[in-house]
PDB file of N, CA and C in Angstrom:
ATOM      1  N   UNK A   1     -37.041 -59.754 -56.399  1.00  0.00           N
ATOM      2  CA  UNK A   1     -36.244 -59.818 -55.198  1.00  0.00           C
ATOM      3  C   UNK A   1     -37.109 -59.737 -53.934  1.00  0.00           C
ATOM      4  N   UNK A   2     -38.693 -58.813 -53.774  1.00  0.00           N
ATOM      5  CA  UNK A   2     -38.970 -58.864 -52.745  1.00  0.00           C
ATOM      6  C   UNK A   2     -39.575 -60.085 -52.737  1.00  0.00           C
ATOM      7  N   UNK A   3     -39.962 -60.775 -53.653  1.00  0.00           N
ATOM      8  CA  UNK A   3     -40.565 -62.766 -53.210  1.00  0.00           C
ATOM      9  C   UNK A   3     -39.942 -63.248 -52.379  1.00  0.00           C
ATOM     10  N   UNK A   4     -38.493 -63.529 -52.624  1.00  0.00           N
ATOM     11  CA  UNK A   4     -37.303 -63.976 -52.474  1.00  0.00           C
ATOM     12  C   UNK A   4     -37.246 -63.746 -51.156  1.00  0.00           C
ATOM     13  N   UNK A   5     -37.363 -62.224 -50.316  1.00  0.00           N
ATOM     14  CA  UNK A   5     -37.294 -61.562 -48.818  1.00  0.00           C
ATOM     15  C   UNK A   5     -38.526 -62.466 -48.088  1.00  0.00           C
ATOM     16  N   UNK A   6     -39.687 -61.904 -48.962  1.00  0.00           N
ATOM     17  CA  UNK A   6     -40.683 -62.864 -48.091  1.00  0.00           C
ATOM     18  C   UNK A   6     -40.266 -63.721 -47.812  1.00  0.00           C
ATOM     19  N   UNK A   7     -40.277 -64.843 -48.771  1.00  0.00           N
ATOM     20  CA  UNK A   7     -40.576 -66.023 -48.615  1.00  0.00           C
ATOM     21  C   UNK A   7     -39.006 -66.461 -47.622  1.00  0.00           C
ATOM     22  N   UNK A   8     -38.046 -65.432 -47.128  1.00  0.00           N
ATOM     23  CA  UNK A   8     -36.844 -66.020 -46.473  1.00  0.00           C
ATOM     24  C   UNK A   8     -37.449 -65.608 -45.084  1.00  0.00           C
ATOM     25  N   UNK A   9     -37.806 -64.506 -44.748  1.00  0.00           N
ATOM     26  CA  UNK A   9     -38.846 -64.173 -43.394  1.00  0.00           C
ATOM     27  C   UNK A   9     -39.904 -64.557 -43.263  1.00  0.00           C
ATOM     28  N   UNK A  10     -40.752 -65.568 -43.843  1.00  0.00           N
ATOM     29  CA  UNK A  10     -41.718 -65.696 -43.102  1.00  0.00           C
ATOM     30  C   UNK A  10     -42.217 -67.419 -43.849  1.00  0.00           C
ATOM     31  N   UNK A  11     -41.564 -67.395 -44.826  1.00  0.00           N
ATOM     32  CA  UNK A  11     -42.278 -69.312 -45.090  1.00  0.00           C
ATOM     33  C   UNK A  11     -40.923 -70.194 -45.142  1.00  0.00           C
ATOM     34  N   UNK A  12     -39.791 -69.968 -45.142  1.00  0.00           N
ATOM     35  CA  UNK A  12     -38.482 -71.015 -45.045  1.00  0.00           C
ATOM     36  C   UNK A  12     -38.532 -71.817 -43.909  1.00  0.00           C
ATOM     37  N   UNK A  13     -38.993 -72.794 -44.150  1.00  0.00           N
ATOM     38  CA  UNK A  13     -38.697 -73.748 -42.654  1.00  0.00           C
ATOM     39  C   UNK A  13     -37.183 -73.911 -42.274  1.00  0.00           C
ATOM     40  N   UNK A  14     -36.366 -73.755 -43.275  1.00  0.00           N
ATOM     41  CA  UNK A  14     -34.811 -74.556 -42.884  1.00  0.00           C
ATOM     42  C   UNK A  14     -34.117 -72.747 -41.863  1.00  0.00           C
ATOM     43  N   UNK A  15     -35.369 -71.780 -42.235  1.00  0.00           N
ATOM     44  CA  UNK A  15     -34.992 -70.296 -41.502  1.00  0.00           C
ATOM     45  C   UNK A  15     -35.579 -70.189 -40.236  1.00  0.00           C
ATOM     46  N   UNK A  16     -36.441 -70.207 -40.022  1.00  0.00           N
ATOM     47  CA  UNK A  16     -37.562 -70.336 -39.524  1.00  0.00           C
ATOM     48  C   UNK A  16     -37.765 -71.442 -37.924  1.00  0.00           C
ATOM     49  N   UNK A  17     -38.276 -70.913 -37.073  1.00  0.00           N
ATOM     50  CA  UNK A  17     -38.380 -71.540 -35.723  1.00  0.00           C
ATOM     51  C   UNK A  17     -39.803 -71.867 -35.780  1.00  0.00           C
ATOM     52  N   UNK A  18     -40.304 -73.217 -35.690  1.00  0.00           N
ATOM     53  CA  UNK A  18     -41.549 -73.156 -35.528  1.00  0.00           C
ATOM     54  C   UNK A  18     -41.885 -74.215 -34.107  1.00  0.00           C
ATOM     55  N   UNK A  19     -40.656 -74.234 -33.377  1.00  0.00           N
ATOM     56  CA  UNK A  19     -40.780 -74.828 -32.276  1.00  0.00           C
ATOM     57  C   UNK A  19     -41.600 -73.338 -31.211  1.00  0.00           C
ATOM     58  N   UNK A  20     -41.894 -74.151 -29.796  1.00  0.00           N
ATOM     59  CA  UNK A  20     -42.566 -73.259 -28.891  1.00  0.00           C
ATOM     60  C   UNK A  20     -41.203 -72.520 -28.337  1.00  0.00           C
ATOM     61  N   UNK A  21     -41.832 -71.400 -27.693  1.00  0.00           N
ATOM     62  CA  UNK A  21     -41.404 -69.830 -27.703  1.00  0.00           C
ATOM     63  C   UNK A  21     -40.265 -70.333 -26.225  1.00  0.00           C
ATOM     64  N   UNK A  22     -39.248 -70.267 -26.113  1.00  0.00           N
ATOM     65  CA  UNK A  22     -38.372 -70.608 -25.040  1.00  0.00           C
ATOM     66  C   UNK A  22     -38.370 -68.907 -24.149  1.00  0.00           C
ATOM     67  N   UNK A  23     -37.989 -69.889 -22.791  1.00  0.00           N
ATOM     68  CA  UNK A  23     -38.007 -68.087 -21.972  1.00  0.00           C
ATOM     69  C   UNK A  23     -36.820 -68.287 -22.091  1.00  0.00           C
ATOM     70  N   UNK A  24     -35.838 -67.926 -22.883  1.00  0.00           N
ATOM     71  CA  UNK A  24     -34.727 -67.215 -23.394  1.00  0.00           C
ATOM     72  C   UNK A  24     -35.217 -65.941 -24.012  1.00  0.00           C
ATOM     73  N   UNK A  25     -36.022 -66.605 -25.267  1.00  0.00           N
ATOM     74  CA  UNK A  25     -36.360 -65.969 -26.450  1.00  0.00           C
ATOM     75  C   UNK A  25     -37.796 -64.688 -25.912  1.00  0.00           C
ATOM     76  N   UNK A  26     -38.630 -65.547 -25.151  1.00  0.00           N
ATOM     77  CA  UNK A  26     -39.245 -64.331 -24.371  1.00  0.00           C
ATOM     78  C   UNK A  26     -38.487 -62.856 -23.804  1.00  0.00           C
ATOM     79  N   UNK A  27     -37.458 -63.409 -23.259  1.00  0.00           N
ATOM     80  CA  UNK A  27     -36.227 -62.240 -22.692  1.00  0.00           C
ATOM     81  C   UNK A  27     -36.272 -61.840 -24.025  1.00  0.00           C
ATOM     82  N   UNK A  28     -35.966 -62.230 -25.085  1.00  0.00           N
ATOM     83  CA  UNK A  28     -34.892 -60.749 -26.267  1.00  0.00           C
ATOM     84  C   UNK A  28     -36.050 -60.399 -26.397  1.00  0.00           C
ATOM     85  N   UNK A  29     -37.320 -61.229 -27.134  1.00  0.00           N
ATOM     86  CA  UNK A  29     -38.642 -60.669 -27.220  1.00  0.00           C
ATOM     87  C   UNK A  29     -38.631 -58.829 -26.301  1.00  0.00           C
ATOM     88  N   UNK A  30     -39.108 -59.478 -25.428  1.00  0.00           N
ATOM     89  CA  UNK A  30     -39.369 -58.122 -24.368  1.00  0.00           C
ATOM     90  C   UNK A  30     -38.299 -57.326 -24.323  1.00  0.00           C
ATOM     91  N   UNK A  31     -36.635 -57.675 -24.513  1.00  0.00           N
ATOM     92  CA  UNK A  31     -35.703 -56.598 -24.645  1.00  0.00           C
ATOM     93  C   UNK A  31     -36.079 -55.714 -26.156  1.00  0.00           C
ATOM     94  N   UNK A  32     -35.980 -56.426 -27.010  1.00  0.00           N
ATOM     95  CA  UNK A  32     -36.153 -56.064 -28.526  1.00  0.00           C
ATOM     96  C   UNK A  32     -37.093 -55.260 -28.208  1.00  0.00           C
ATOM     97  N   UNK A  33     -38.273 -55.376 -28.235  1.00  0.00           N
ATOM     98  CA  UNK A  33     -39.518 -54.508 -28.011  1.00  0.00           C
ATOM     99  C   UNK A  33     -39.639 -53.222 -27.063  1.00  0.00           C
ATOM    100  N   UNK A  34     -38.841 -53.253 -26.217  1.00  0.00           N
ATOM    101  CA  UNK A  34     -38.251 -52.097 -25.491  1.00  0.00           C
ATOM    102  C   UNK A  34     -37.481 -50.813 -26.009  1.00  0.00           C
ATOM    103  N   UNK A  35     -36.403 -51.388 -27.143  1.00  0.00           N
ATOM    104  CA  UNK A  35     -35.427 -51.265 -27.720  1.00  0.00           C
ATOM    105  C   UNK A  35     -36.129 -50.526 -29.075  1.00  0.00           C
ATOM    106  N   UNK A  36     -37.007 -51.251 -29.893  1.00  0.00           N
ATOM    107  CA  UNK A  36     -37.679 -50.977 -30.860  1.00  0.00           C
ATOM    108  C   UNK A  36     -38.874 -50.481 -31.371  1.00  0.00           C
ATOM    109  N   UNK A  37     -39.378 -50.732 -30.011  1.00  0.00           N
ATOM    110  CA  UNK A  37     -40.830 -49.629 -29.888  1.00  0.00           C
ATOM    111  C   UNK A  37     -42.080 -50.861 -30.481  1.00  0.00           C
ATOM    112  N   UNK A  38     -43.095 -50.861 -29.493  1.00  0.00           N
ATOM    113  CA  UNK A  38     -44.277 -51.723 -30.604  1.00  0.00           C
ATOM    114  C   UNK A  38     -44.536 -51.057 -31.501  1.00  0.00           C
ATOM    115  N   UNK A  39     -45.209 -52.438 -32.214  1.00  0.00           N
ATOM    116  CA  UNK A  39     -45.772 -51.956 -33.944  1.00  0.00           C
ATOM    117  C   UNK A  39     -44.119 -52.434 -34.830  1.00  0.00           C
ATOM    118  N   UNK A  40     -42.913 -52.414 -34.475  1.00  0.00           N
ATOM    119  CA  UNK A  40     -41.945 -52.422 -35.489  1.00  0.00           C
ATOM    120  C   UNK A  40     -41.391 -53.513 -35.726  1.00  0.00           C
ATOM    121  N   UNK A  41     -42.305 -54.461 -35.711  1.00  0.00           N
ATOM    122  CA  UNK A  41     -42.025 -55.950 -35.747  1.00  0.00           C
ATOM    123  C   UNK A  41     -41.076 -56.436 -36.304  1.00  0.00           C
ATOM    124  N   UNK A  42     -40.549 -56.204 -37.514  1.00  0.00           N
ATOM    125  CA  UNK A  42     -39.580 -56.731 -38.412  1.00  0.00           C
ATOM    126  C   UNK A  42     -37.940 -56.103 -37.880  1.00  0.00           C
ATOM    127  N   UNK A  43     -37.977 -54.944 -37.202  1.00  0.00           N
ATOM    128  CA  UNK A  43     -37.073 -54.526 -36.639  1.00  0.00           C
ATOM    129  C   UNK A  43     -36.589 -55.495 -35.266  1.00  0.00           C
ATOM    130  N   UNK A  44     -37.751 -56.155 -34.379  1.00  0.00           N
ATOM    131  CA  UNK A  44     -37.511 -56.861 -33.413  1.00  0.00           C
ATOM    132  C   UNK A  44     -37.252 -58.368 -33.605  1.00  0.00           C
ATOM    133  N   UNK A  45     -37.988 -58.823 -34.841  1.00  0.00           N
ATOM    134  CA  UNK A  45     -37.764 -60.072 -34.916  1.00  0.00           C
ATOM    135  C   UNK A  45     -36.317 -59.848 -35.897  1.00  0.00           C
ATOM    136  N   UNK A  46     -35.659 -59.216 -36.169  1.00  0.00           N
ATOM    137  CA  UNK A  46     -34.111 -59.517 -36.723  1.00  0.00           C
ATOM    138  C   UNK A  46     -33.261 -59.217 -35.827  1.00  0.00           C
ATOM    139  N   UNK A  47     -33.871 -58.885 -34.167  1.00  0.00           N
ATOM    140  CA  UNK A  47     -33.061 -59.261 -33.091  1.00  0.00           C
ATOM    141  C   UNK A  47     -33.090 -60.561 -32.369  1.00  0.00           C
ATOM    142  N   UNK A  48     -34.401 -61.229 -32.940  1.00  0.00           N
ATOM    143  CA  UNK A  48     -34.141 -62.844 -32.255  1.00  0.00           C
ATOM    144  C   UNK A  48     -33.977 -64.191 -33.541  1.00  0.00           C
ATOM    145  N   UNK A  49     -33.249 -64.428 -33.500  1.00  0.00           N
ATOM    146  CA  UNK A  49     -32.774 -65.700 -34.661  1.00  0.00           C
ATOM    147  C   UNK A  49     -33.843 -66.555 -34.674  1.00  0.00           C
ATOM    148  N   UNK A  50     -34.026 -66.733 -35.875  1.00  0.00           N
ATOM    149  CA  UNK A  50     -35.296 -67.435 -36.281  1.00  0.00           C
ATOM    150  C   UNK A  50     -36.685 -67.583 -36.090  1.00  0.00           C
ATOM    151  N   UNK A  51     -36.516 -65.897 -35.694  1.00  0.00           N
ATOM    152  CA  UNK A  51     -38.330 -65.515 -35.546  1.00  0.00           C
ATOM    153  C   UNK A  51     -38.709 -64.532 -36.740  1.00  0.00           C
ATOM    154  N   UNK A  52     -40.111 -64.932 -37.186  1.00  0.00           N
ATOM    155  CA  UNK A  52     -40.598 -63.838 -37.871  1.00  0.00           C
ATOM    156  C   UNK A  52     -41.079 -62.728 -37.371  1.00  0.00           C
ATOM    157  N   UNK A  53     -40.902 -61.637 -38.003  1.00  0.00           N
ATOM    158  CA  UNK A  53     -42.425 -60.389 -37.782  1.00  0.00           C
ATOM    159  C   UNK A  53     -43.416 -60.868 -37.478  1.00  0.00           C
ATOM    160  N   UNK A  54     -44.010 -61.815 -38.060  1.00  0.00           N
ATOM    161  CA  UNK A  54     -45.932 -62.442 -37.904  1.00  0.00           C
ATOM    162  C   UNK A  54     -45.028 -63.093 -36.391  1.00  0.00           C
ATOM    163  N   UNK A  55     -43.869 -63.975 -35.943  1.00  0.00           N
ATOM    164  CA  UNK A  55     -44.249 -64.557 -34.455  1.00  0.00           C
ATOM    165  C   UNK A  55     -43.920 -63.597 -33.497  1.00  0.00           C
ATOM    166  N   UNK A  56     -43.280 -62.817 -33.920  1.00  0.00           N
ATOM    167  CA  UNK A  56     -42.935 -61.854 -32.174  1.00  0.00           C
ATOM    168  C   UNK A  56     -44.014 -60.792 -32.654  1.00  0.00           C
ATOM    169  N   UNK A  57     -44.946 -60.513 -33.388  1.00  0.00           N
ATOM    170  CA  UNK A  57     -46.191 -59.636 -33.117  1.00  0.00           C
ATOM    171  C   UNK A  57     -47.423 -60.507 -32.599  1.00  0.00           C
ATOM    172  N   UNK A  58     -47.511 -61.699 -33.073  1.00  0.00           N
ATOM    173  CA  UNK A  58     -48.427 -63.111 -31.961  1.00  0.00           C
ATOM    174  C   UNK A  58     -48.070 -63.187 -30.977  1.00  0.00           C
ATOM    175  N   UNK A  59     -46.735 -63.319 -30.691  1.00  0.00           N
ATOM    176  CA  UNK A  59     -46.165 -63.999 -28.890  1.00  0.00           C
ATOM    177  C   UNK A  59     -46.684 -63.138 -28.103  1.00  0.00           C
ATOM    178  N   UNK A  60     -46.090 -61.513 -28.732  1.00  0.00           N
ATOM    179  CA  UNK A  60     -46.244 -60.540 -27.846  1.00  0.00           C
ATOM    180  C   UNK A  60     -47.512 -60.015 -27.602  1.00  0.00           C
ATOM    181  N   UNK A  61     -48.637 -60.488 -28.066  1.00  0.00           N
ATOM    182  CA  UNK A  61     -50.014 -60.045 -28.002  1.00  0.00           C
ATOM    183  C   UNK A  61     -50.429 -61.395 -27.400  1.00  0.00           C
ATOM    184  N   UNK A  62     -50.174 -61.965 -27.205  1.00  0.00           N
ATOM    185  CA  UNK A  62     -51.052 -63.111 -26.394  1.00  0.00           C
ATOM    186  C   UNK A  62     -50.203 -64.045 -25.667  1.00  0.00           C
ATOM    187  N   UNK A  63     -49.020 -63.580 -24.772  1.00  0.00           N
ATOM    188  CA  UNK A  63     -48.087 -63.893 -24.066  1.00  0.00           C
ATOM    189  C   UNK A  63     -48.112 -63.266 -22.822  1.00  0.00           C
ATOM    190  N   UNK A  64     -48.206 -63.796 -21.503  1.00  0.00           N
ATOM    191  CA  UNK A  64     -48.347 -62.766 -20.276  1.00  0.00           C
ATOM    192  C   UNK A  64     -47.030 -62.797 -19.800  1.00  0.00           C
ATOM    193  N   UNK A  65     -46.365 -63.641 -20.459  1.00  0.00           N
ATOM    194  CA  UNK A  65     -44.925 -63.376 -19.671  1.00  0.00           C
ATOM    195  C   UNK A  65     -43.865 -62.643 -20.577  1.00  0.00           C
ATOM    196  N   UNK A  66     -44.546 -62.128 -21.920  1.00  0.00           N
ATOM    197  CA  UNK A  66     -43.823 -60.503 -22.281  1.00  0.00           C
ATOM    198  C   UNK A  66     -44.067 -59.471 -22.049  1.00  0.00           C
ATOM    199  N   UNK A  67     -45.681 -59.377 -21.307  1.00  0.00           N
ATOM    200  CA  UNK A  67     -46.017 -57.733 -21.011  1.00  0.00           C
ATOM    201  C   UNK A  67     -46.157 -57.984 -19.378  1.00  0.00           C
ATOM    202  N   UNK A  68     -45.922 -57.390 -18.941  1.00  0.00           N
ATOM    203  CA  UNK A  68     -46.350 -57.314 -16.978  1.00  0.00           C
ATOM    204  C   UNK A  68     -47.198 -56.621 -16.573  1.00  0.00           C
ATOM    205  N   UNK A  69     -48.198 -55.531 -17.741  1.00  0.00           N
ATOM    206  CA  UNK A  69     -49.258 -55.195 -17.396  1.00  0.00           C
ATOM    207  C   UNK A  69     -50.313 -56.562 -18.038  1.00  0.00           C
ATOM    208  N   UNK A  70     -50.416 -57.415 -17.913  1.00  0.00           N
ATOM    209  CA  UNK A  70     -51.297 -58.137 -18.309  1.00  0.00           C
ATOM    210  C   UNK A  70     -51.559 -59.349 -17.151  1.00  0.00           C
ATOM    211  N   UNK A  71     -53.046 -59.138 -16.786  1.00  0.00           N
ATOM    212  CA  UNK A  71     -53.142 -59.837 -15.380  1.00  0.00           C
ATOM    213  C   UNK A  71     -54.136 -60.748 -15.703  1.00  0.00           C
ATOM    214  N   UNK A  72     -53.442 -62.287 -15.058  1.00  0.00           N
ATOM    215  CA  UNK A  72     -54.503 -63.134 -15.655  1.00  0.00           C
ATOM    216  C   UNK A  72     -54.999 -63.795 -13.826  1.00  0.00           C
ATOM    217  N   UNK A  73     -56.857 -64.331 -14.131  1.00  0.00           N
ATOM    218  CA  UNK A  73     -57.169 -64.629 -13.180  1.00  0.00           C
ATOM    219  C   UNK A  73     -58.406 -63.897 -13.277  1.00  0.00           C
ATOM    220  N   UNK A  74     -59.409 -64.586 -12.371  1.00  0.00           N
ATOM    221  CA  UNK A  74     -60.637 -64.025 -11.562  1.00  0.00           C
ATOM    222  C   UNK A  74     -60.171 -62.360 -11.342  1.00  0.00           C
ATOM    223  N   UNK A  75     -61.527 -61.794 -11.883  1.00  0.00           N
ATOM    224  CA  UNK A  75     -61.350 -60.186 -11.156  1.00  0.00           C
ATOM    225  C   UNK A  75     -61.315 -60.090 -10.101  1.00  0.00           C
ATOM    226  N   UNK A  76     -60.869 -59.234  -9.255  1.00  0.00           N
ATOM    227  CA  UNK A  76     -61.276 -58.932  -7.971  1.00  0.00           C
ATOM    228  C   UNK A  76     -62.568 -58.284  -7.572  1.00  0.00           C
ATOM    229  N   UNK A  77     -63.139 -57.993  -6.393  1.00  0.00           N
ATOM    230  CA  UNK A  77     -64.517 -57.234  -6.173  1.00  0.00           C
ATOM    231  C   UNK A  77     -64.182 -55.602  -6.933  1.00  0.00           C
ATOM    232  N   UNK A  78     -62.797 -55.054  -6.826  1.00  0.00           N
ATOM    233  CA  UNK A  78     -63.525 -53.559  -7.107  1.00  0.00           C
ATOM    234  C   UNK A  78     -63.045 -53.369  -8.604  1.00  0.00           C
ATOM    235  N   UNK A  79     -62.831 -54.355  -9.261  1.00  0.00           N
ATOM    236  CA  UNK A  79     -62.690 -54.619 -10.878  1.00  0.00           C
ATOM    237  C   UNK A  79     -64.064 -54.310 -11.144  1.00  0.00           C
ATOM    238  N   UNK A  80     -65.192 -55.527 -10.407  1.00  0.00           N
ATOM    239  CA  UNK A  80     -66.455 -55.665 -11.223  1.00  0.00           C
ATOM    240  C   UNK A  80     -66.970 -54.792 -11.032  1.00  0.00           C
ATOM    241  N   UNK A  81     -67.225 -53.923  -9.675  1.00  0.00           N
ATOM    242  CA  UNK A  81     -68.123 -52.634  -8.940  1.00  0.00           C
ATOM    243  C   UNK A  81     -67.349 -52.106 -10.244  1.00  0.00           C
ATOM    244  N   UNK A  82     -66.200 -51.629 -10.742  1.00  0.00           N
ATOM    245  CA  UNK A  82     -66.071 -50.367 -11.420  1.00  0.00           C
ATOM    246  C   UNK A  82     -66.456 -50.844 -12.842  1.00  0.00           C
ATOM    247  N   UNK A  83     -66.994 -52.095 -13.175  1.00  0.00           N
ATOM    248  CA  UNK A  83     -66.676 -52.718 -14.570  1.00  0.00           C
ATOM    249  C   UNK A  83     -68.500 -52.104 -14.545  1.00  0.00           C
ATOM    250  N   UNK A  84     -68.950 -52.477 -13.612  1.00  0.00           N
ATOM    251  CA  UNK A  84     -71.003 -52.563 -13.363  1.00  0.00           C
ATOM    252  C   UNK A  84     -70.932 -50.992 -13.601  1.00  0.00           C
ATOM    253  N   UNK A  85     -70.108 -49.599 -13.053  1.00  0.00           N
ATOM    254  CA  UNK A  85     -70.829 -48.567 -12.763  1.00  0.00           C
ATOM    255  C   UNK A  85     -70.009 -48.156 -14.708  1.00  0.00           C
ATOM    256  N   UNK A  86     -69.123 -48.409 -15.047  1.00  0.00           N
ATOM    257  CA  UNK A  86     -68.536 -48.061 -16.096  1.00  0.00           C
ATOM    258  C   UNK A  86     -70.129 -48.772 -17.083  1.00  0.00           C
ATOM    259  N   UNK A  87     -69.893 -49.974 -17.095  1.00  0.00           N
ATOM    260  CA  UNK A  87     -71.627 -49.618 -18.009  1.00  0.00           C
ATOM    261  C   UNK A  87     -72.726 -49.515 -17.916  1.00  0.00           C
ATOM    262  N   UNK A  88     -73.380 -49.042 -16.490  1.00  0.00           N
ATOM    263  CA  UNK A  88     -74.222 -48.206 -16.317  1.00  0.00           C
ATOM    264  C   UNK A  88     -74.230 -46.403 -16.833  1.00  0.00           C
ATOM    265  N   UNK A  89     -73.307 -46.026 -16.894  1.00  0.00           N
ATOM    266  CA  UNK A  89     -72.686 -45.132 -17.338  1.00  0.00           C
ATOM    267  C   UNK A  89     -72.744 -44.909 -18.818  1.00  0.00           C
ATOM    268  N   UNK A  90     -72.338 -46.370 -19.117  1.00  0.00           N
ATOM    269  CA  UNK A  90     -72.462 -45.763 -21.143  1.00  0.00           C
ATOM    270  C   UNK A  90     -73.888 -46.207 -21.409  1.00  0.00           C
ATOM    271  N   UNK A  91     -74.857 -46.625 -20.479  1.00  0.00           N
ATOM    272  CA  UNK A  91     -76.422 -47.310 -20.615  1.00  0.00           C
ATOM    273  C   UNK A  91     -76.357 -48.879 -21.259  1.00  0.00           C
ATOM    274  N   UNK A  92     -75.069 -49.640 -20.990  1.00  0.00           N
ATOM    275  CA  UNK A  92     -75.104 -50.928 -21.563  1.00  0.00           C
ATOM    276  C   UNK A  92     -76.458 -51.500 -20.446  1.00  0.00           C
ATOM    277  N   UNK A  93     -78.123 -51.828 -21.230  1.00  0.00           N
ATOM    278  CA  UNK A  93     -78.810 -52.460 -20.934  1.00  0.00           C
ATOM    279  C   UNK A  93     -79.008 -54.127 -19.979  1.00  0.00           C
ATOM    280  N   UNK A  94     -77.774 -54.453 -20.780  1.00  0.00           N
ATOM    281  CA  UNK A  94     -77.914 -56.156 -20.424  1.00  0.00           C
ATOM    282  C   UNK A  94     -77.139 -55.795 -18.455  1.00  0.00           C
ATOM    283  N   UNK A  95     -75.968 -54.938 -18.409  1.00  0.00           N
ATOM    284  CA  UNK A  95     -75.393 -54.773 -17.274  1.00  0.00           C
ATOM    285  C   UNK A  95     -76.829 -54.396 -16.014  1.00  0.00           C
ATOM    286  N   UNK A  96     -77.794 -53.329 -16.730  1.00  0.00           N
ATOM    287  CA  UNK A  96     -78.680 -53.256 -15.298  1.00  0.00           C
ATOM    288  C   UNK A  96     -79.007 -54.424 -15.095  1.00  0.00           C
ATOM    289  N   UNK A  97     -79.387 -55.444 -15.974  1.00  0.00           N
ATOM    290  CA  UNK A  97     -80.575 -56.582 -15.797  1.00  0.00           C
ATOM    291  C   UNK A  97     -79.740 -57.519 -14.614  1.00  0.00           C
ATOM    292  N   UNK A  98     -78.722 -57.948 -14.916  1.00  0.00           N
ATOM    293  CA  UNK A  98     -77.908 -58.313 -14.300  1.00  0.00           C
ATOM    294  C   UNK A  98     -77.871 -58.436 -12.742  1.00  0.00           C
ATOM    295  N   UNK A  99     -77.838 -56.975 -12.589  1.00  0.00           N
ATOM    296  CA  UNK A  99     -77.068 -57.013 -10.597  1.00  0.00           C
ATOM    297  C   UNK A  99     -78.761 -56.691 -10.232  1.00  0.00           C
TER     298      UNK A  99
END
């Protein structure tokens, strides 16, 4: 019986969404995950229809429009000053050679 589970969550195409991630589905994404706590994947993806555990633990790790702490773009100046004194600090070598 657990073959049977797998193979209905995570390899059934006729179950299964393998189209790209709609910002609908981003919304339950990020509600679900609110709701369910990260890490409980299988709990969140049986809140969005026809997602697996393996896609809403991918979307949500490499999606900037499910987390809002995740900032994409050029650092700013006091990113790098604190990025340079942070490994001067642990003695990362290659960082003195650098500046």
């Amino acid at each position: 019986m657990s073959c049977l589970k797998r193979y209905q969550r995570t390899l059934n195409t006729k179950l299964l969404n393998n189209d790209e991630w709609s910002s609908e589905e981003d919304l339950l994404l990020k509600a679900a995950v609110e709701s369910c706590g990260k890490g409980k994947w299988l709990e969140v993806s049986l809140q969005i229809p026809g997602r697996s555990s393996v896609q809403c633990m991918n979307r949500w790790a490499k999606s900037p429009l499910c987390q809002d702490n995740i900032v994409s773009g050029k650092w700013v100046e006091e990113e790098e000053r604190l990025l340079f004194l942070a490994a001067i600090a642990y003695n990362a070598p290659s960082m003195k050679q650098t500046k």
